[in-house]
C-alpha atoms as a PDB file:
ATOM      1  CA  UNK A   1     -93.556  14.634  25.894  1.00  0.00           C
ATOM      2  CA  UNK A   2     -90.283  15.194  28.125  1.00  0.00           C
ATOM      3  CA  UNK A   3     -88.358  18.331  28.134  1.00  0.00           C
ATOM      4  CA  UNK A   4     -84.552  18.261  27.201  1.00  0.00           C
ATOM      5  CA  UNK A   5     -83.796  18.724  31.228  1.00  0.00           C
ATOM      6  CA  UNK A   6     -86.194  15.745  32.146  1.00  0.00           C
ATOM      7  CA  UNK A   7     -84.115  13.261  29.120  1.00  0.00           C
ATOM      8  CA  UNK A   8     -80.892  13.903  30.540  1.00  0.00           C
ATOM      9  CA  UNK A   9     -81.972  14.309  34.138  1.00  0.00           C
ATOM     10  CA  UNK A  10     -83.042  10.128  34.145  1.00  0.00           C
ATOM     11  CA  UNK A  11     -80.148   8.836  32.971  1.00  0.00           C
ATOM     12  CA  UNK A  12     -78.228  10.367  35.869  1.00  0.00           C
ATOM     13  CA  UNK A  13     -80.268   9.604  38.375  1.00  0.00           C
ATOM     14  CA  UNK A  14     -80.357   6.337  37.506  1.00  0.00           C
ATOM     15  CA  UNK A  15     -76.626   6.374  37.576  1.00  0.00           C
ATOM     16  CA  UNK A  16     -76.463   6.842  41.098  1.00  0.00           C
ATOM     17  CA  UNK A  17     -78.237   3.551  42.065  1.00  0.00           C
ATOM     18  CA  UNK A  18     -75.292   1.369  42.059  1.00  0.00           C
ATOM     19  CA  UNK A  19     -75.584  -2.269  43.429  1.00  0.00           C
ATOM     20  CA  UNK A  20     -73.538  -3.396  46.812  1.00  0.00           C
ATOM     21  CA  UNK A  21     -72.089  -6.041  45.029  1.00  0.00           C
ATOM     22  CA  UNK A  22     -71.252  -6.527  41.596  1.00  0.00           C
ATOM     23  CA  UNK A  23     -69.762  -9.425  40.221  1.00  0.00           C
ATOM     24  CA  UNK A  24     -68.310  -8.311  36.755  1.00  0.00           C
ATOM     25  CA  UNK A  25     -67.584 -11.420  33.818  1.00  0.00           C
ATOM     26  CA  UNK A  26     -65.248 -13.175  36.849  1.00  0.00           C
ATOM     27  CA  UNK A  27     -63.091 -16.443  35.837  1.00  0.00           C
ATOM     28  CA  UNK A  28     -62.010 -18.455  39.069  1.00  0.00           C
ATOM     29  CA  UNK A  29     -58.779 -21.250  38.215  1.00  0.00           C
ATOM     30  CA  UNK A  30     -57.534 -23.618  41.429  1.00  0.00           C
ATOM     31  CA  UNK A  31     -54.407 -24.782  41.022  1.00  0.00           C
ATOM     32  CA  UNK A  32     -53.492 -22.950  38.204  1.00  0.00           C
ATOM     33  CA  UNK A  33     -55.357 -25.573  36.474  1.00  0.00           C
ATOM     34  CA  UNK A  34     -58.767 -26.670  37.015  1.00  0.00           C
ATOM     35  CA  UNK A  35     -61.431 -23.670  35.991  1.00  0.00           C
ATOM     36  CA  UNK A  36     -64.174 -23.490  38.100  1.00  0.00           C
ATOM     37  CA  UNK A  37     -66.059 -20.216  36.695  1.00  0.00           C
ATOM     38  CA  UNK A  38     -66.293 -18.989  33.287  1.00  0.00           C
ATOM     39  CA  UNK A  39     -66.774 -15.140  32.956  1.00  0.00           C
ATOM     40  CA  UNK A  40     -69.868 -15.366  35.751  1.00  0.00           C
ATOM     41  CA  UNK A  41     -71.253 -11.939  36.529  1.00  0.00           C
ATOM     42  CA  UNK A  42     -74.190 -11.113  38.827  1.00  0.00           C
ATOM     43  CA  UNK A  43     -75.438  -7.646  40.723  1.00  0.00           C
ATOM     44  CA  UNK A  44     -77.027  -7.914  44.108  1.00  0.00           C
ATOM     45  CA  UNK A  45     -78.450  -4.521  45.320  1.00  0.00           C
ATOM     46  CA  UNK A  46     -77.931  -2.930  48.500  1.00  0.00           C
ATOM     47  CA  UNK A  47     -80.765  -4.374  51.094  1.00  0.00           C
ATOM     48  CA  UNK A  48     -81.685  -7.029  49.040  1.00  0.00           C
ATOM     49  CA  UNK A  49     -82.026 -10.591  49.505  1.00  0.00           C
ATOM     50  CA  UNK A  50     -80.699 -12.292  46.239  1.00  0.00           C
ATOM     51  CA  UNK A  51     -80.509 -16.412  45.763  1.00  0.00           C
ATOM     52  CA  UNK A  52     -78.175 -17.899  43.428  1.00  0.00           C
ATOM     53  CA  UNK A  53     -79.373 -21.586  42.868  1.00  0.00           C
ATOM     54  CA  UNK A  54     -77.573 -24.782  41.445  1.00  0.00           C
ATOM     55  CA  UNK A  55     -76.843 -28.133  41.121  1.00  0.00           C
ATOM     56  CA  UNK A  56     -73.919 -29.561  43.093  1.00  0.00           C
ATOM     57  CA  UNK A  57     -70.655 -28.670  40.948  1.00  0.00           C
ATOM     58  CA  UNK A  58     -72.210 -25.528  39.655  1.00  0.00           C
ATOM     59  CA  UNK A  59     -69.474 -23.178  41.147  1.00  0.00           C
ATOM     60  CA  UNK A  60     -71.838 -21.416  43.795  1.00  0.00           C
ATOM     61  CA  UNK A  61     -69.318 -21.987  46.947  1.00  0.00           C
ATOM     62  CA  UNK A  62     -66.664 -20.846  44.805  1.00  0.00           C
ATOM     63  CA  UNK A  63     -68.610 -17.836  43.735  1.00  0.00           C
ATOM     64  CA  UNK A  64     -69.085 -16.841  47.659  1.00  0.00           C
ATOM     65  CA  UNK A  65     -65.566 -17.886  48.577  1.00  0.00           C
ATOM     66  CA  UNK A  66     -64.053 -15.697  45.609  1.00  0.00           C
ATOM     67  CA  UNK A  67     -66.601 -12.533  47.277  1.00  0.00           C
ATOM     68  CA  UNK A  68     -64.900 -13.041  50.641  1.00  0.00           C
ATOM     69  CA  UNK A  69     -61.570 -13.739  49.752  1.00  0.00           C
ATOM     70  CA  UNK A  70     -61.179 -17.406  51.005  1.00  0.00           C
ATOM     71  CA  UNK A  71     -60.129 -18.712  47.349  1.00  0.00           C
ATOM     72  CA  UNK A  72     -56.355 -18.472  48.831  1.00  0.00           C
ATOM     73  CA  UNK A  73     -57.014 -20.802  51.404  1.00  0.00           C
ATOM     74  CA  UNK A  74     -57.772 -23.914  49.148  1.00  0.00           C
ATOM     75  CA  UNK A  75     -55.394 -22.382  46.292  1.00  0.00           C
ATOM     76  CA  UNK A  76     -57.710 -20.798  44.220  1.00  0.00           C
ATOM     77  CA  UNK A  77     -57.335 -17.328  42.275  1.00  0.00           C
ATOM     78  CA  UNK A  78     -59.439 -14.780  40.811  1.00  0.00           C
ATOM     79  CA  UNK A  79     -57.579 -14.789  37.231  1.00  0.00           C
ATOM     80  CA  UNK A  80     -59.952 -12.371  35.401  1.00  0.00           C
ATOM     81  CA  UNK A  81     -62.917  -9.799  35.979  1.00  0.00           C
ATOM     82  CA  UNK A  82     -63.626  -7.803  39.429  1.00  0.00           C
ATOM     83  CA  UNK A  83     -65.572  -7.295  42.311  1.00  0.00           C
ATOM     84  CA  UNK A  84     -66.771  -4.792  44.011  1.00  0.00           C
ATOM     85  CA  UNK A  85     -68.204  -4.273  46.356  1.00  0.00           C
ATOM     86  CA  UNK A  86     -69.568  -0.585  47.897  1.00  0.00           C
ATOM     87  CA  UNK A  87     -67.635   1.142  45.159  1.00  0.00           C
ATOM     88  CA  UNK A  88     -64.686  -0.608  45.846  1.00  0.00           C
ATOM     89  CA  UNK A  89     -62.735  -3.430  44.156  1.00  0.00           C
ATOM     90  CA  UNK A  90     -62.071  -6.460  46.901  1.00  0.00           C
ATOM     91  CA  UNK A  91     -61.021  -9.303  44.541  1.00  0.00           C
ATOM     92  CA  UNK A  92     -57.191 -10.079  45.495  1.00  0.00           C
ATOM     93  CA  UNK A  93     -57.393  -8.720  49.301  1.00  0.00           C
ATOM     94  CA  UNK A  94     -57.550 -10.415  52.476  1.00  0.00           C
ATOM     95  CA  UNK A  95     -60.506 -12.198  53.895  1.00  0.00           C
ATOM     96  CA  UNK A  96     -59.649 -10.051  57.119  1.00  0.00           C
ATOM     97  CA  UNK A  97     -59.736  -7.059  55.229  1.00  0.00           C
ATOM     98  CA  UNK A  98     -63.104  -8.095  53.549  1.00  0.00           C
ATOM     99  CA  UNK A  99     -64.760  -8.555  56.318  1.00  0.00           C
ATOM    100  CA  UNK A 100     -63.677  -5.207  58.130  1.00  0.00           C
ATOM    101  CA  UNK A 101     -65.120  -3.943  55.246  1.00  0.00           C
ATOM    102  CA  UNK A 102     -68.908  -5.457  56.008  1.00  0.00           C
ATOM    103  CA  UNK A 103     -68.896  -8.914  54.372  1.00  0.00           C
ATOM    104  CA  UNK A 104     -69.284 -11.873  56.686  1.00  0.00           C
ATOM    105  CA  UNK A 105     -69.816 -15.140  55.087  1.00  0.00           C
ATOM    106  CA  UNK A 106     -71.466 -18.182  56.798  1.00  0.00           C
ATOM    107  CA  UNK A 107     -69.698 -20.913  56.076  1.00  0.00           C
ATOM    108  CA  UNK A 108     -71.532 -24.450  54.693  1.00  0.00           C
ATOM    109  CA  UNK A 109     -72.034 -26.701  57.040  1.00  0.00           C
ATOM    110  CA  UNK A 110     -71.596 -23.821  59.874  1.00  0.00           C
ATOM    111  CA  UNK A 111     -68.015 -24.559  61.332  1.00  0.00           C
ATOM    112  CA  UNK A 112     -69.054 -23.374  64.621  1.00  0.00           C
ATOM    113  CA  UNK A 113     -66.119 -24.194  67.102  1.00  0.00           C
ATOM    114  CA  UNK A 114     -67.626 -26.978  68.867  1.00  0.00           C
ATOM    115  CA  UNK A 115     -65.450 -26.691  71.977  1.00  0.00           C
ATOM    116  CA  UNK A 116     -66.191 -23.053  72.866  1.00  0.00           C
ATOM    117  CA  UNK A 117     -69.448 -22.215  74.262  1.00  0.00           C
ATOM    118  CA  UNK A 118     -72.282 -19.965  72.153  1.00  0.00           C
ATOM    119  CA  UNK A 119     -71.597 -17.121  73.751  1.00  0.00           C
ATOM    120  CA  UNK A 120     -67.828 -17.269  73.027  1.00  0.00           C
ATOM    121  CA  UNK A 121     -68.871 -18.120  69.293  1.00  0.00           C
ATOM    122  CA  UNK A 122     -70.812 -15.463  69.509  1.00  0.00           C
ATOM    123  CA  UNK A 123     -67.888 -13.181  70.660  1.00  0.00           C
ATOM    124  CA  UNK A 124     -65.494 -14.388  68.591  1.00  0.00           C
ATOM    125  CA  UNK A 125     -68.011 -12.830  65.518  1.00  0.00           C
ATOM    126  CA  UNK A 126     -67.273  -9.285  66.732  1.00  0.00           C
ATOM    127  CA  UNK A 127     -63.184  -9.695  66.806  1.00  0.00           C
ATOM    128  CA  UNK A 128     -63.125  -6.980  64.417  1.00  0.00           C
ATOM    129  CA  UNK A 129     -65.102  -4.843  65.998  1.00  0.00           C
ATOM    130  CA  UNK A 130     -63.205  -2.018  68.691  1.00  0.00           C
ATOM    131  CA  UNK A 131     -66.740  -0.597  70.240  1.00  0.00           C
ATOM    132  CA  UNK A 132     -68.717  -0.986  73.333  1.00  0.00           C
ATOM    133  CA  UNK A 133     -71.896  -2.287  71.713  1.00  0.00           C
ATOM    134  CA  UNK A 134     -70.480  -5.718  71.875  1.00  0.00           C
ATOM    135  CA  UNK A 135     -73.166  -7.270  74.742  1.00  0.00           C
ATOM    136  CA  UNK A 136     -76.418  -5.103  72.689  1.00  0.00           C
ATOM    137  CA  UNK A 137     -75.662  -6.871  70.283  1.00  0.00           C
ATOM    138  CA  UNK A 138     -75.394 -10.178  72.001  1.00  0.00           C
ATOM    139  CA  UNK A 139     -78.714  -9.614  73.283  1.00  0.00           C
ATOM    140  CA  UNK A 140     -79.823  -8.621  69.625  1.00  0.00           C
ATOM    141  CA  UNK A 141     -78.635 -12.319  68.778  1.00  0.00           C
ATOM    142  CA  UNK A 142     -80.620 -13.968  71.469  1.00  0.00           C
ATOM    143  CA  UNK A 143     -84.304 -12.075  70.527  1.00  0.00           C
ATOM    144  CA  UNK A 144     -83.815 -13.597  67.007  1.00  0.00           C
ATOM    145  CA  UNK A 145     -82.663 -16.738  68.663  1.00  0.00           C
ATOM    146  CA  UNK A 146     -84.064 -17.304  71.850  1.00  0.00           C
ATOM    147  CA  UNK A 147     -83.218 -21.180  72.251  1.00  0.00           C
ATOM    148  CA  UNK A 148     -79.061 -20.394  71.776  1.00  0.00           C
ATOM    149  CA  UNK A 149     -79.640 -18.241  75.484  1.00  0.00           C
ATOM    150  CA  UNK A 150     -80.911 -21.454  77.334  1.00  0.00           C
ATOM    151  CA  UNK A 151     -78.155 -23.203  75.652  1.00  0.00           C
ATOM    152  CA  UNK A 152     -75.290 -22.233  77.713  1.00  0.00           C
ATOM    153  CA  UNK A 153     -72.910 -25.591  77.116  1.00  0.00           C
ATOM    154  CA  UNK A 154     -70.232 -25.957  74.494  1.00  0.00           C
ATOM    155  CA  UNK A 155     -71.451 -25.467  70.943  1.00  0.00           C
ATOM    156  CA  UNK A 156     -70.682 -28.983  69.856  1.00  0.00           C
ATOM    157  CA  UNK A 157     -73.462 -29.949  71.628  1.00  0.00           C
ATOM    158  CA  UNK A 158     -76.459 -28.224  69.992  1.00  0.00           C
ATOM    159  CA  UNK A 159     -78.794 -29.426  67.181  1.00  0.00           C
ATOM    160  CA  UNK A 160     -78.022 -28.788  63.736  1.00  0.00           C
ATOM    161  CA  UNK A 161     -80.944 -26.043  63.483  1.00  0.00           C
ATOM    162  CA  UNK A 162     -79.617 -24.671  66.450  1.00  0.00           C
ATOM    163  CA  UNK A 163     -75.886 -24.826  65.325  1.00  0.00           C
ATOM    164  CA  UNK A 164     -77.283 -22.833  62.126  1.00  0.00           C
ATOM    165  CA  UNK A 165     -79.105 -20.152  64.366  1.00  0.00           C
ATOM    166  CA  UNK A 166     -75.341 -19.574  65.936  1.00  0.00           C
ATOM    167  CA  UNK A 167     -73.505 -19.411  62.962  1.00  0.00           C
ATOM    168  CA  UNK A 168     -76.133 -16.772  61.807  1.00  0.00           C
ATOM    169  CA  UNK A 169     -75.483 -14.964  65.168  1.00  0.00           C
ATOM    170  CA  UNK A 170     -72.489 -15.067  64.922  1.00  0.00           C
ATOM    171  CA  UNK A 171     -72.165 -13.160  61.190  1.00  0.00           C
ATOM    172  CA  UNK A 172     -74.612 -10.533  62.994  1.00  0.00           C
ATOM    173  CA  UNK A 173     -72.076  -9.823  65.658  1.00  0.00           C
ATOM    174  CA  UNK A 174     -69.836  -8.410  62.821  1.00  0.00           C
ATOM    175  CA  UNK A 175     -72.180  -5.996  62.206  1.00  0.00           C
ATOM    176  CA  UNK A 176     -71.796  -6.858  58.069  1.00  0.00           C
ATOM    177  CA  UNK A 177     -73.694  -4.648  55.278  1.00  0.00           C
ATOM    178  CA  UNK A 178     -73.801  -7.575  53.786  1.00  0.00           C
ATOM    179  CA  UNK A 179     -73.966 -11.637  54.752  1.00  0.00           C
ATOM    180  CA  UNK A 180     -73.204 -14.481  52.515  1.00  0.00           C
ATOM    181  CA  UNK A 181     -75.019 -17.533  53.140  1.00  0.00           C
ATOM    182  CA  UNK A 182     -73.869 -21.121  51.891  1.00  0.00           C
ATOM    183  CA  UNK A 183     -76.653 -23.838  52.248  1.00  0.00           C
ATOM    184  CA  UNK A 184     -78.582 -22.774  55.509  1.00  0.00           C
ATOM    185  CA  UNK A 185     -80.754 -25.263  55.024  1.00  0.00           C
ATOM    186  CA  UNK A 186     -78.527 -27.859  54.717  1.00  0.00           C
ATOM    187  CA  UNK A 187     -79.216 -31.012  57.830  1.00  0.00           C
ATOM    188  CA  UNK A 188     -82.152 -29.395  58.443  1.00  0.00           C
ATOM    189  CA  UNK A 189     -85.574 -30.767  58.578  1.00  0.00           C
ATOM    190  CA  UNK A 190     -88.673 -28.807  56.511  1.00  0.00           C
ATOM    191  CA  UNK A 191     -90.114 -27.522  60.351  1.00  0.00           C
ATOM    192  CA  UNK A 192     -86.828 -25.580  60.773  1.00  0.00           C
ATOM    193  CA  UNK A 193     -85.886 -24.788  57.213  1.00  0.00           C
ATOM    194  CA  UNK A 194     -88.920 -22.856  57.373  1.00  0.00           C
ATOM    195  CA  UNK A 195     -88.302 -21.270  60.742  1.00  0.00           C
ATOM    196  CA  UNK A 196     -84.371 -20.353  59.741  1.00  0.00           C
ATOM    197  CA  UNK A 197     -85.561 -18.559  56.674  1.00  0.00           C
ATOM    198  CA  UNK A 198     -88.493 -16.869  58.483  1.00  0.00           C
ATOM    199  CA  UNK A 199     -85.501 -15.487  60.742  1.00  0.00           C
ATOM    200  CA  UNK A 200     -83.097 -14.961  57.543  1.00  0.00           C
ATOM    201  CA  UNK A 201     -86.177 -12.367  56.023  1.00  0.00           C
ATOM    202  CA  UNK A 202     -86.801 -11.217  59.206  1.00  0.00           C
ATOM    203  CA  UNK A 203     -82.936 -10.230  59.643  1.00  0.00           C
ATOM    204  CA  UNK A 204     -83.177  -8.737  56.367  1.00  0.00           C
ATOM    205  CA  UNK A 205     -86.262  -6.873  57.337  1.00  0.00           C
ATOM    206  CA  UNK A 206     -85.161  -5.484  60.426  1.00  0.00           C
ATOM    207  CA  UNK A 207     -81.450  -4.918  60.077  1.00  0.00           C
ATOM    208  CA  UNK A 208     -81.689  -3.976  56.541  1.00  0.00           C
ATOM    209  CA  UNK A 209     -78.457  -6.201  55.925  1.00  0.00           C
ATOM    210  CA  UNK A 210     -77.975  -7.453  52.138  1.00  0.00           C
ATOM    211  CA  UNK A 211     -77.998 -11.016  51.903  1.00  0.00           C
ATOM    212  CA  UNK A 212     -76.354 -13.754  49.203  1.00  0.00           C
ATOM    213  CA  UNK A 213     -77.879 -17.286  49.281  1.00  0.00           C
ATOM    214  CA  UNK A 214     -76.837 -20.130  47.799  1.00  0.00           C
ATOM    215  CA  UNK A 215     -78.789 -22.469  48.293  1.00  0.00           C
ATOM    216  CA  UNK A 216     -80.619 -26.364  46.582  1.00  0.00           C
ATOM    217  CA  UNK A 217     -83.638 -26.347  48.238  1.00  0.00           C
ATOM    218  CA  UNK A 218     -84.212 -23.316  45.438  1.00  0.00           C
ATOM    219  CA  UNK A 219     -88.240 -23.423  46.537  1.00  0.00           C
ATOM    220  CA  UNK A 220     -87.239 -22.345  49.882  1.00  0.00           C
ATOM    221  CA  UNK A 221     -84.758 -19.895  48.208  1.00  0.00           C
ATOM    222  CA  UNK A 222     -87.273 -18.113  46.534  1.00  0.00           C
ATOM    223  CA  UNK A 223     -89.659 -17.755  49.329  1.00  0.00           C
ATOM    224  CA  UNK A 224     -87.431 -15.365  50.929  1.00  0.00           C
ATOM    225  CA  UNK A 225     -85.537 -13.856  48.176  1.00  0.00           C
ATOM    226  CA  UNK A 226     -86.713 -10.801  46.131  1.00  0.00           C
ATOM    227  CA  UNK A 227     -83.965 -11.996  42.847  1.00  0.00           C
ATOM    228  CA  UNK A 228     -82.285 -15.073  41.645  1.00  0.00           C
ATOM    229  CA  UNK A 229     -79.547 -16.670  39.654  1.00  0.00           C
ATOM    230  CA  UNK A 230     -79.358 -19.849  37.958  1.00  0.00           C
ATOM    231  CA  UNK A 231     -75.882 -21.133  37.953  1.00  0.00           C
ATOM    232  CA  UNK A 232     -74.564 -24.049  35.642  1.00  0.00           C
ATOM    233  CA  UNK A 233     -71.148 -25.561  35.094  1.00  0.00           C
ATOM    234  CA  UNK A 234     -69.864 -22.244  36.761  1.00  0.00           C
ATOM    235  CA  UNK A 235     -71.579 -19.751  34.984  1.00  0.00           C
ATOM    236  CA  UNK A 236     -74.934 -18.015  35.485  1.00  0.00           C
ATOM    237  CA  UNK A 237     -77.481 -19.650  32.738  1.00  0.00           C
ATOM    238  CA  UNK A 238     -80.755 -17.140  33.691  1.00  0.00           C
ATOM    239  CA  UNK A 239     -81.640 -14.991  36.505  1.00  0.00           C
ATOM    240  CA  UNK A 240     -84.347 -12.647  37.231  1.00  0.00           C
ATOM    241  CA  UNK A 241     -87.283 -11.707  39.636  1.00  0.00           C
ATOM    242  CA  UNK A 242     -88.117 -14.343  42.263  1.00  0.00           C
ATOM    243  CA  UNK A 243     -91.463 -14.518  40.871  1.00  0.00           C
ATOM    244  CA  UNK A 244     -90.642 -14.586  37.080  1.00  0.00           C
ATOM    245  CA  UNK A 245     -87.609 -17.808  38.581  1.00  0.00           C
ATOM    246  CA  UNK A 246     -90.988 -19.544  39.920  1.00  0.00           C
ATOM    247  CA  UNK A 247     -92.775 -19.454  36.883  1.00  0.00           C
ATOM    248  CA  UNK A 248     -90.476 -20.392  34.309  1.00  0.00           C
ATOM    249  CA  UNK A 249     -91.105 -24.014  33.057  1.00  0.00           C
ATOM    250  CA  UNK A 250     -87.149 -24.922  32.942  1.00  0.00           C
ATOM    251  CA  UNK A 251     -87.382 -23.775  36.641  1.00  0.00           C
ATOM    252  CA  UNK A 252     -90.537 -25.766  37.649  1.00  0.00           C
ATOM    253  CA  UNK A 253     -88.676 -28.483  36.031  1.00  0.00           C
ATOM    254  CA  UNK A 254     -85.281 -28.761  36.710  1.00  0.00           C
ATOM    255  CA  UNK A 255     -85.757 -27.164  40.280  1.00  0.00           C
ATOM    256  CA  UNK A 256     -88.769 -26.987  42.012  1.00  0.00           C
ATOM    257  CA  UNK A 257     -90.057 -30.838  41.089  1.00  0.00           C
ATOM    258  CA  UNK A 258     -92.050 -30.500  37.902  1.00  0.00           C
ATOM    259  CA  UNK A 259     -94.014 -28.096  35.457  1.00  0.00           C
ATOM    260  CA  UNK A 260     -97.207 -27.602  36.299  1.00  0.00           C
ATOM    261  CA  UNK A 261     -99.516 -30.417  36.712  1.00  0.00           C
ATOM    262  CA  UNK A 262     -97.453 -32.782  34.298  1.00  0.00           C
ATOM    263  CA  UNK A 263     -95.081 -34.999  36.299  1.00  0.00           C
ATOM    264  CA  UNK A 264     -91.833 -35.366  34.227  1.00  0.00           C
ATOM    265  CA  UNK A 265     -90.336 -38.747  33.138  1.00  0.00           C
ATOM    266  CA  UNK A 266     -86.552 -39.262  33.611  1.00  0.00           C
ATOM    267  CA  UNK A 267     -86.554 -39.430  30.182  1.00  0.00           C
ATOM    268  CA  UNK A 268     -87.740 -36.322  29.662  1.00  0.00           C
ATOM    269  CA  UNK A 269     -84.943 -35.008  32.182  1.00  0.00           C
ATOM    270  CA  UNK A 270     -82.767 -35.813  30.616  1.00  0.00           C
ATOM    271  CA  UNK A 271     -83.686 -34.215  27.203  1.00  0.00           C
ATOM    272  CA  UNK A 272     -82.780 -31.399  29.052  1.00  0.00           C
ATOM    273  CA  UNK A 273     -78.805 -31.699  27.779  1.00  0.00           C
ATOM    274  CA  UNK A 274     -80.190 -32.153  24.231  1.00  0.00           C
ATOM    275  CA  UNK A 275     -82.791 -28.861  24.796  1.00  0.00           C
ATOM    276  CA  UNK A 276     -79.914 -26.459  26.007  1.00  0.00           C
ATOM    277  CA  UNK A 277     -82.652 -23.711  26.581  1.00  0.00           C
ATOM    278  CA  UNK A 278     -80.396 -21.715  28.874  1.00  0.00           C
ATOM    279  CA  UNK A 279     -77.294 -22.670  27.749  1.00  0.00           C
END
C-alpha cells in the first residue's frame, strides 16, 4: 500500500513532464470564412517522433502551418484555442519569431531555391543563427547526406530525393528543437522513401530533435514514428501508439490497404461513411 508522501508525490512528478508541443481544442478560419479545423488538439512530446496521418483535405498542412505561424501568409487565422510550445504560447506571432524559437518547418513539396546552389540553401537555413558553428554544421549536413557534397551545381538541378535530403539539411542548419515535416515522401520512389525516413529516425536518434510528420504514405509513417494521429475533415478522429495505429482494423482498412487477410470491396469502403466508427 502507498504512504500519504508516495500519493501526492506521483501526481507532481508527473506534472513536470510537459509535452514540447501542445495543440489545445484549436479552430483555424481562412478568409474569415471557410473553417478548416474544428477544435483539433494533439500533444507531441519532447524527442519524439509523432505522425499525424490523413486523407487529402483533412487539415494536416494547415495544422503545421498554424504551428509555425505561416497561416498569415495565405490569410488564415488561429480564431480559437492555443499553442504552445516549450511552455510558451506561439499562436498569433511571427513565423520569424517561431523559428528563433526552435521550430523549422519543411515545407511540402521542398521549395528549395532552385537558382542558388546547396550549399547556399544550406546557408540560408542558419540566417537566424549569430554563432561560429555555421560550417560544423554544414559538414553535419553532408555525413547524413553525402550525395548533396558531390552535388555542387544549382539546386534546381538535383533529383527529387535529393532535393528532399536538402530541404532536410537545410531545417538542421537552424539548429530547431523541433522540425515539422509536410509529405517527405512525396515524388519519391519506395527505394528512397525508405532511405529518407531511415535518415529522418536516424536524425531523431542522433540529434534528439522532436519531429511532426504529416504524411499519406501512413505505413511508412508509422515505421519511424513512436505516436500517431488520425485526422478527418480537420479534426483528429483517433490517435495513439504507433503500434496500437497498425493494428486497428479501421487503420488496416482505410490506411494501410486492407484488414488482415480479407481484401476489401469498394463497397465495403464505402460503408465506412455509414459506420462512423471514429467519428
Amino acid at each position: 500500500m502507498q504512504t500519504a508522501a508516495e500519493q501526492t508525490a506521483r501526481p507532481a512528478a508527473a506534472a513536470t513532464v510537459a509535452p514540447l508541443l501542445a495543440v489545445k481544442n484549436i479552430e483555424v478560419v481562412y478568409d474569415n470564412v471557410i473553417l478548416v479545423l474544428r477544435g483539433l488538439s494533439m500533444d507531441v512530446p519532447k524527442g519524439a517522433i509523432v505522425a499525424l496521418l490523413g486523407a487529402n483535405g483533412a487539415g494536416k498542412s494547415t495544422t503545421l502551418k498554424a504551428i509555425s505561424g505561416l497561416l498569415k501568409t495565405e490569410d488564415g487565422e488561429v480564431t480559437r484555442g492555443e499553442i504552445v510550445f516549450d511552455g510558451e504560447r506561439i499562436d498569433g506571432i511571427d513565423p520569424d519569431k517561431i523559428v528563433r524559437r526552435g521550430i523549422f518547418q519543411v515545407m511540402e513539396g521542398r521549395r528549395i531555391i532552385s537558382d542558388m546552389t546547396t550549399l547556399e540553401n544550406l546557408r540560408l537555413g542558419a540566417y537566424t543563427r549569430s554563432d561560429k558553428k555555421v560550417d560544423d554544421d554544414i559538414d553535419m549536413v553532408f555525413n547524413y547526406f553525402p550525395r548533396l557534397k558531390e552535388r555542387t551545381g544549382l539546386a534546381g538541378y538535383l533529383s527529387g530525393g535529393e532535393q528532399q535530403m536538402l530541404a532536410i539539411g537545410r531545417a538542421l542548419m537552424a539548429r530547431p528543437k523541433m522540425i515539422l515535416m509536410d509529405e517527405p515522401s512525396m515524388g519519391l520512389s519506395p527505394l528512397l522513401v525508405k532511405e529518407v525516413f531511415g535518415i529522418i529516425k536516424q536524425i531523431n536518434r542522433d540529434l534528439s530533435v522532436t519531429i511532426l510528420l504529416v504524411e499519406q504514405n501512413a505505413r511508412a509513417a508509422l515505421s519511424v514514428a513512436s505516436h500517431g494521429y488520425i485526422m478527418e475533415q480537420g479534426k483528429v478522429v483517433l490517435d495513439g501508439t504507433a503500434d496500437e495505429l497498425r493494428d486497428n482494423e479501421d487503420v488496416k482498412e482505410f490506411y494501410l490497404g486492407g484488414a488482415g487477410d480479407q481484401r476489401k470491396s469498394f463497397k465495403n469502403l464505402k460503408s465506412f461513411k455509414r459506420r462512423k466508427r471514429w467519428l
